[in-house]
N, C-alpha and C. Protein backbone atom coordinates (compact mmCIF):
# COMPACT_ATOMS: atom_id res chain seq x y z
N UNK A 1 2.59 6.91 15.42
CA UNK A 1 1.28 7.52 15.55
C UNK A 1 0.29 6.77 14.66
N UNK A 2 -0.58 6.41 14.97
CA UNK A 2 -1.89 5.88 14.39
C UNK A 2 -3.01 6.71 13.97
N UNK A 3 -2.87 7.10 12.70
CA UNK A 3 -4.22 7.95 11.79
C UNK A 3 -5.46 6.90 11.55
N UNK A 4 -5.53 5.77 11.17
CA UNK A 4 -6.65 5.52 11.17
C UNK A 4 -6.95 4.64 11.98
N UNK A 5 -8.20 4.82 13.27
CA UNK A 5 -8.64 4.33 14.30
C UNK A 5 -9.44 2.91 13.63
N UNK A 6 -9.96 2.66 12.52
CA UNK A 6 -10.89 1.87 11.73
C UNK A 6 -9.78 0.67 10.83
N UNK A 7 -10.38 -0.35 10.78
CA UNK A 7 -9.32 -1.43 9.70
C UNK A 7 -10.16 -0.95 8.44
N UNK A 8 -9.12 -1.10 7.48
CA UNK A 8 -9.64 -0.56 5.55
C UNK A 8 -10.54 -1.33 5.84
N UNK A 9 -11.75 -0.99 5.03
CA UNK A 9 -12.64 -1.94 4.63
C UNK A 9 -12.35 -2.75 3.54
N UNK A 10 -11.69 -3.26 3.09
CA UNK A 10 -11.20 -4.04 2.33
C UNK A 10 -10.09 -5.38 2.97
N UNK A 11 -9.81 -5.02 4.28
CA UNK A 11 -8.66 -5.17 4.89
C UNK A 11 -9.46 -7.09 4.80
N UNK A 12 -7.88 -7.82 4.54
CA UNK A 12 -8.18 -9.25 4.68
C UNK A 12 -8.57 -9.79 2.88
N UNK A 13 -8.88 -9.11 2.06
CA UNK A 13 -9.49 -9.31 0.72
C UNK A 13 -8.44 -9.11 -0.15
N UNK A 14 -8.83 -9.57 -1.02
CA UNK A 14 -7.87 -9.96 -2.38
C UNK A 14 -8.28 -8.33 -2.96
N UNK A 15 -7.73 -7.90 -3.55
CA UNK A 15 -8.28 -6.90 -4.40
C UNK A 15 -6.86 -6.61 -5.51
N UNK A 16 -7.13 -5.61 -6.28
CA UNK A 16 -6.27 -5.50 -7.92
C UNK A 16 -5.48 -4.57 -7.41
N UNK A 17 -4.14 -4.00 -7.68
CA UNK A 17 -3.44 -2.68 -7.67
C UNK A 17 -3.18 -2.53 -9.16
N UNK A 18 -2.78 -1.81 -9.50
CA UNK A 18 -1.85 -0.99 -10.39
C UNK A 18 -1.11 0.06 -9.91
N UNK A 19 0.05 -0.47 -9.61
CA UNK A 19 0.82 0.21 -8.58
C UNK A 19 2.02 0.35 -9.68
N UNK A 20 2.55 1.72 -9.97
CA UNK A 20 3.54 2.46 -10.83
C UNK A 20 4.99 1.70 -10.40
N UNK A 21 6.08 1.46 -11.04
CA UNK A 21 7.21 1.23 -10.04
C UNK A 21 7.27 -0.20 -9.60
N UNK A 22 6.26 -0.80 -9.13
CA UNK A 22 6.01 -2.28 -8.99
C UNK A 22 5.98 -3.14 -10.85
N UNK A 23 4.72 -2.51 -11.37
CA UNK A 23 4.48 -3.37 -12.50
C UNK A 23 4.08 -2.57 -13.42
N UNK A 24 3.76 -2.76 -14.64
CA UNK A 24 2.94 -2.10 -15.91
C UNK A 24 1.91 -3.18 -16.09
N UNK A 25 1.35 -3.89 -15.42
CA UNK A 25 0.17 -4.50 -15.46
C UNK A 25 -0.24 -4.77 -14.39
N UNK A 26 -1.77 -5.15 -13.66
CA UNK A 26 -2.49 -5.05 -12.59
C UNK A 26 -2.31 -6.25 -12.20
N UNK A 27 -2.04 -6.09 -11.07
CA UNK A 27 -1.62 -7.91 -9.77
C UNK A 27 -2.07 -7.74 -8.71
N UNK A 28 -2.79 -9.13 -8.30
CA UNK A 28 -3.50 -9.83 -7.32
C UNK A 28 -2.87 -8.94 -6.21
N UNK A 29 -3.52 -8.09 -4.94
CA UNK A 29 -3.02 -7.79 -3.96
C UNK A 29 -3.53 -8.32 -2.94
N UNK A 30 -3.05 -8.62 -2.20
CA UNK A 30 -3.78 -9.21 -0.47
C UNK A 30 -3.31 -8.28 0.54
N UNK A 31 -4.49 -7.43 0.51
CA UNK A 31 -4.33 -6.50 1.46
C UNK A 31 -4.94 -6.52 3.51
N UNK A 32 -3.83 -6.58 4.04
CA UNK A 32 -3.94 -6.38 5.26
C UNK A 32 -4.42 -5.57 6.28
N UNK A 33 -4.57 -4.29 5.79
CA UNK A 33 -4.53 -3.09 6.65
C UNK A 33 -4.21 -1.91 6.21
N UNK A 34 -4.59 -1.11 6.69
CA UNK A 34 -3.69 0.41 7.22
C UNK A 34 -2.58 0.02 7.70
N UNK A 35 -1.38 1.10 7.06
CA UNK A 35 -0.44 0.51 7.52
C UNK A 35 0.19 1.18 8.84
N UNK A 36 -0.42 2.14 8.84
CA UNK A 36 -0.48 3.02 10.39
C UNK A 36 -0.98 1.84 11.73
N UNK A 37 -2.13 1.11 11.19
CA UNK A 37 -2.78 0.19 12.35
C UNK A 37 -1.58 -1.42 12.64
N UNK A 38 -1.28 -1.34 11.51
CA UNK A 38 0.01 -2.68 11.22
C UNK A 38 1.27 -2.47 12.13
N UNK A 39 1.29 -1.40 11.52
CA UNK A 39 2.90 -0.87 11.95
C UNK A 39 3.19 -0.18 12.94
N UNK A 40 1.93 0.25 14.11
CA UNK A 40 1.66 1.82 14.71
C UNK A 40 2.24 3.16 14.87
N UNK A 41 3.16 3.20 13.53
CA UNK A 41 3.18 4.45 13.09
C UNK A 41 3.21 4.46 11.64
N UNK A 42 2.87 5.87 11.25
CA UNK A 42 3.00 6.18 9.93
C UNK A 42 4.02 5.68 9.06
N UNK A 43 3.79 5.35 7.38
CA UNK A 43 4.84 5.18 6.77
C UNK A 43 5.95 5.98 6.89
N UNK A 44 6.08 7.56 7.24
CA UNK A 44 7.28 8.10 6.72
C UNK A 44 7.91 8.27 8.23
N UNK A 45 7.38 7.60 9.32
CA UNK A 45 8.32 7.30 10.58
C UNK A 45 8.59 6.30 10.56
N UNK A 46 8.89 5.08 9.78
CA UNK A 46 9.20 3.75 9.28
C UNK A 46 10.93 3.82 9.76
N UNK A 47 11.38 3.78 10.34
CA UNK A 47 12.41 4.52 9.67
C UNK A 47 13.54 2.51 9.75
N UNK A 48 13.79 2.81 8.87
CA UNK A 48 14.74 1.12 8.51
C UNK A 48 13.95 0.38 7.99
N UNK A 49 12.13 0.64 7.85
CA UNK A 49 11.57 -0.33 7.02
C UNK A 49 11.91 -0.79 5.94
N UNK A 50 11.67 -1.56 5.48
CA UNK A 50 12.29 -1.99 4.13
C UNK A 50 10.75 -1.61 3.45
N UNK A 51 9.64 -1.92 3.52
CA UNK A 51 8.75 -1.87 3.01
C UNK A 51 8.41 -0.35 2.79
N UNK A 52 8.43 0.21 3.67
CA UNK A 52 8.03 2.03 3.70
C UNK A 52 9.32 2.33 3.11
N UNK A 53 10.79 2.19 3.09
CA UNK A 53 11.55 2.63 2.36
C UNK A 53 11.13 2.37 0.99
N UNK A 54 10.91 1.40 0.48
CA UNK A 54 10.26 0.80 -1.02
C UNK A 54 9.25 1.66 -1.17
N UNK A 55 8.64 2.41 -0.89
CA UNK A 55 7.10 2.86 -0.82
C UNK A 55 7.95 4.56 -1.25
N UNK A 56 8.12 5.05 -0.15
CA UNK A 56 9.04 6.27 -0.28
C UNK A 56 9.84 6.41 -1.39
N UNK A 57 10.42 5.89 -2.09
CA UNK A 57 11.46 5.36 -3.42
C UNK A 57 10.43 5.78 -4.22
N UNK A 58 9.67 5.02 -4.64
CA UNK A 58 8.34 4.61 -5.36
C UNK A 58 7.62 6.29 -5.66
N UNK A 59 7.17 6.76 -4.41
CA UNK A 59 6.15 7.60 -4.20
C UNK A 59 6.77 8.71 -4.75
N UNK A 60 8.15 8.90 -4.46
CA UNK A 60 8.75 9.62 -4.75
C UNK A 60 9.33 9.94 -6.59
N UNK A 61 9.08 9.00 -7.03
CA UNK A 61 9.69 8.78 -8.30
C UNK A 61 8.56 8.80 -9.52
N UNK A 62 7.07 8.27 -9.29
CA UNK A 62 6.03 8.02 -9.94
C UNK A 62 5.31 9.35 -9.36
N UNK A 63 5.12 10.14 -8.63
CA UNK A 63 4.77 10.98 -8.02
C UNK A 63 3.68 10.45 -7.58
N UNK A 64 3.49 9.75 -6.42
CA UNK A 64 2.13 9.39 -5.31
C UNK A 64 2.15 10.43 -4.20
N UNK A 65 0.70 10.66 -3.57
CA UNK A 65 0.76 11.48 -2.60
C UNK A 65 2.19 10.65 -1.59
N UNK A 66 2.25 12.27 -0.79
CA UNK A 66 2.86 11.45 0.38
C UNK A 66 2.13 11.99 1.89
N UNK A 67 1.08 11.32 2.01
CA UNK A 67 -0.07 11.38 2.99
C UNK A 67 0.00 9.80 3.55
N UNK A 68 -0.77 9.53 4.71
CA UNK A 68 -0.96 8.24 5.19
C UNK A 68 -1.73 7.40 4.79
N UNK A 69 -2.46 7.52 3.82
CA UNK A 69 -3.67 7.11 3.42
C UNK A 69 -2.92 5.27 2.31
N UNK A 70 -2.17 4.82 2.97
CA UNK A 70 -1.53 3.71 2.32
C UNK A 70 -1.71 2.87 3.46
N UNK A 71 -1.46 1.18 2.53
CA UNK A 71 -2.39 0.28 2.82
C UNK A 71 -0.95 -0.35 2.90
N UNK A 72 -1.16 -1.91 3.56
CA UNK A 72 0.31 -2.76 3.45
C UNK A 72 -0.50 -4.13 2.90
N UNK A 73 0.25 -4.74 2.39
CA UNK A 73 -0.12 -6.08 1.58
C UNK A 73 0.60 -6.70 1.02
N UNK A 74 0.31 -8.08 0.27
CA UNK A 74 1.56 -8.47 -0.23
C UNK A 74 0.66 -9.05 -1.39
N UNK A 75 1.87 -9.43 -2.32
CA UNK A 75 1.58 -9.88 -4.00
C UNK A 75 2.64 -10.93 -3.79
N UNK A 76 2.45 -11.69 -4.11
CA UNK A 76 3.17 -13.42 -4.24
C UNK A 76 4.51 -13.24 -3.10
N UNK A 77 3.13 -12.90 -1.80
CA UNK A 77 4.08 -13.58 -0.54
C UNK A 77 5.22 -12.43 -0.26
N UNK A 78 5.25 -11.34 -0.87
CA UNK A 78 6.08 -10.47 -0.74
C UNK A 78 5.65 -8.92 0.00
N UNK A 79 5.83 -8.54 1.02
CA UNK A 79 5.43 -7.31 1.29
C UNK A 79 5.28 -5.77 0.62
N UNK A 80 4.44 -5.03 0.66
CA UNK A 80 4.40 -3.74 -0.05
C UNK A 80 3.47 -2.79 0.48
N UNK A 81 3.59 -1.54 0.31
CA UNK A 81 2.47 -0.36 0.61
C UNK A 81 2.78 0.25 -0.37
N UNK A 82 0.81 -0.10 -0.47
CA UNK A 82 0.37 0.55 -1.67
C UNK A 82 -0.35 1.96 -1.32
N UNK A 83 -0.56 3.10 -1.97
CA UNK A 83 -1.35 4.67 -1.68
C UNK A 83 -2.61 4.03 -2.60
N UNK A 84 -3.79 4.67 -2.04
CA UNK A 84 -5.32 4.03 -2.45
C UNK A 84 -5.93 4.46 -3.71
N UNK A 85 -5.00 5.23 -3.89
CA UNK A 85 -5.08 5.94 -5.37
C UNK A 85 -4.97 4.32 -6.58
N UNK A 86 -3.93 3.37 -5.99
CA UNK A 86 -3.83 2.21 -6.67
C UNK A 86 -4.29 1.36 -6.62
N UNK A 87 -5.23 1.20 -5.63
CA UNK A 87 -6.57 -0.12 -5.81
C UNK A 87 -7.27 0.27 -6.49
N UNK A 88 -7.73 -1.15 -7.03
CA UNK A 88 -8.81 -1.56 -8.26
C UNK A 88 -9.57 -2.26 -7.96
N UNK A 89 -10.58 -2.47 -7.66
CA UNK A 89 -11.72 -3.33 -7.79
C UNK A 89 -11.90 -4.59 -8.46
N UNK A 90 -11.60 -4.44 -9.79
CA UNK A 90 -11.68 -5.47 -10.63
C UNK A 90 -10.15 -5.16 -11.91
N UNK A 91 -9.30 -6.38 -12.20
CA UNK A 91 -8.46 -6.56 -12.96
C UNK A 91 -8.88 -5.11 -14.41
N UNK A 92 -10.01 -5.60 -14.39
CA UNK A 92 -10.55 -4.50 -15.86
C UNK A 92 -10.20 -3.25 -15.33
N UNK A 93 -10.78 -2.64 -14.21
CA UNK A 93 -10.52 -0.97 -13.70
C UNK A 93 -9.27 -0.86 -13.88
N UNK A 94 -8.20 -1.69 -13.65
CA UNK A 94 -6.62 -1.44 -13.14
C UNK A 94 -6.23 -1.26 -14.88
């Protein structure tokens, strides 16, 4: 199922995470999308993803919502979904 009809506005851009579980310091993200529009369904119908399993682990453990509102991207060439709660704007915000 596809929740968001629109690409992030951010979608294609470099932007910062501080993402719990990944790192204790803020890294370069290259974000792609919604990951509903990527994937055309939601993260938690992923089911064998490796990436939404990583996410689920994560969300589950750091306590992130578990809503759709997550993005997919990668940090040195490696896949991930991040919840928007963890973008940063600038290295300083993160």
């Amino acid at each position: 199922m596809i929740v968001h009809q629109e690409p992030h506005p951010q979608a294609g851009q470099t932007v910062w995470v501080l993402a719990a579980g990944l790192s204790a310091v803020p890294l370069q993200y290259r974000l792609e999308d919604w990951w509903d529009r990527i994937n055309g369904q939601t993260w938690g119908e992923a089911n064998g993803n490796i990436a939404a399993m990583n996410y689920a682990m994560r969300a589950g453990s750091v306590g992130l919502p578990f809503n759709d509102e997550v993005v997919y991207g990668k940090i040195d060439h490696l896949g991930y979904l991040v919840h928007i709660t963890e973008l940063r704007e600038t290295e300083e915000e993160a």
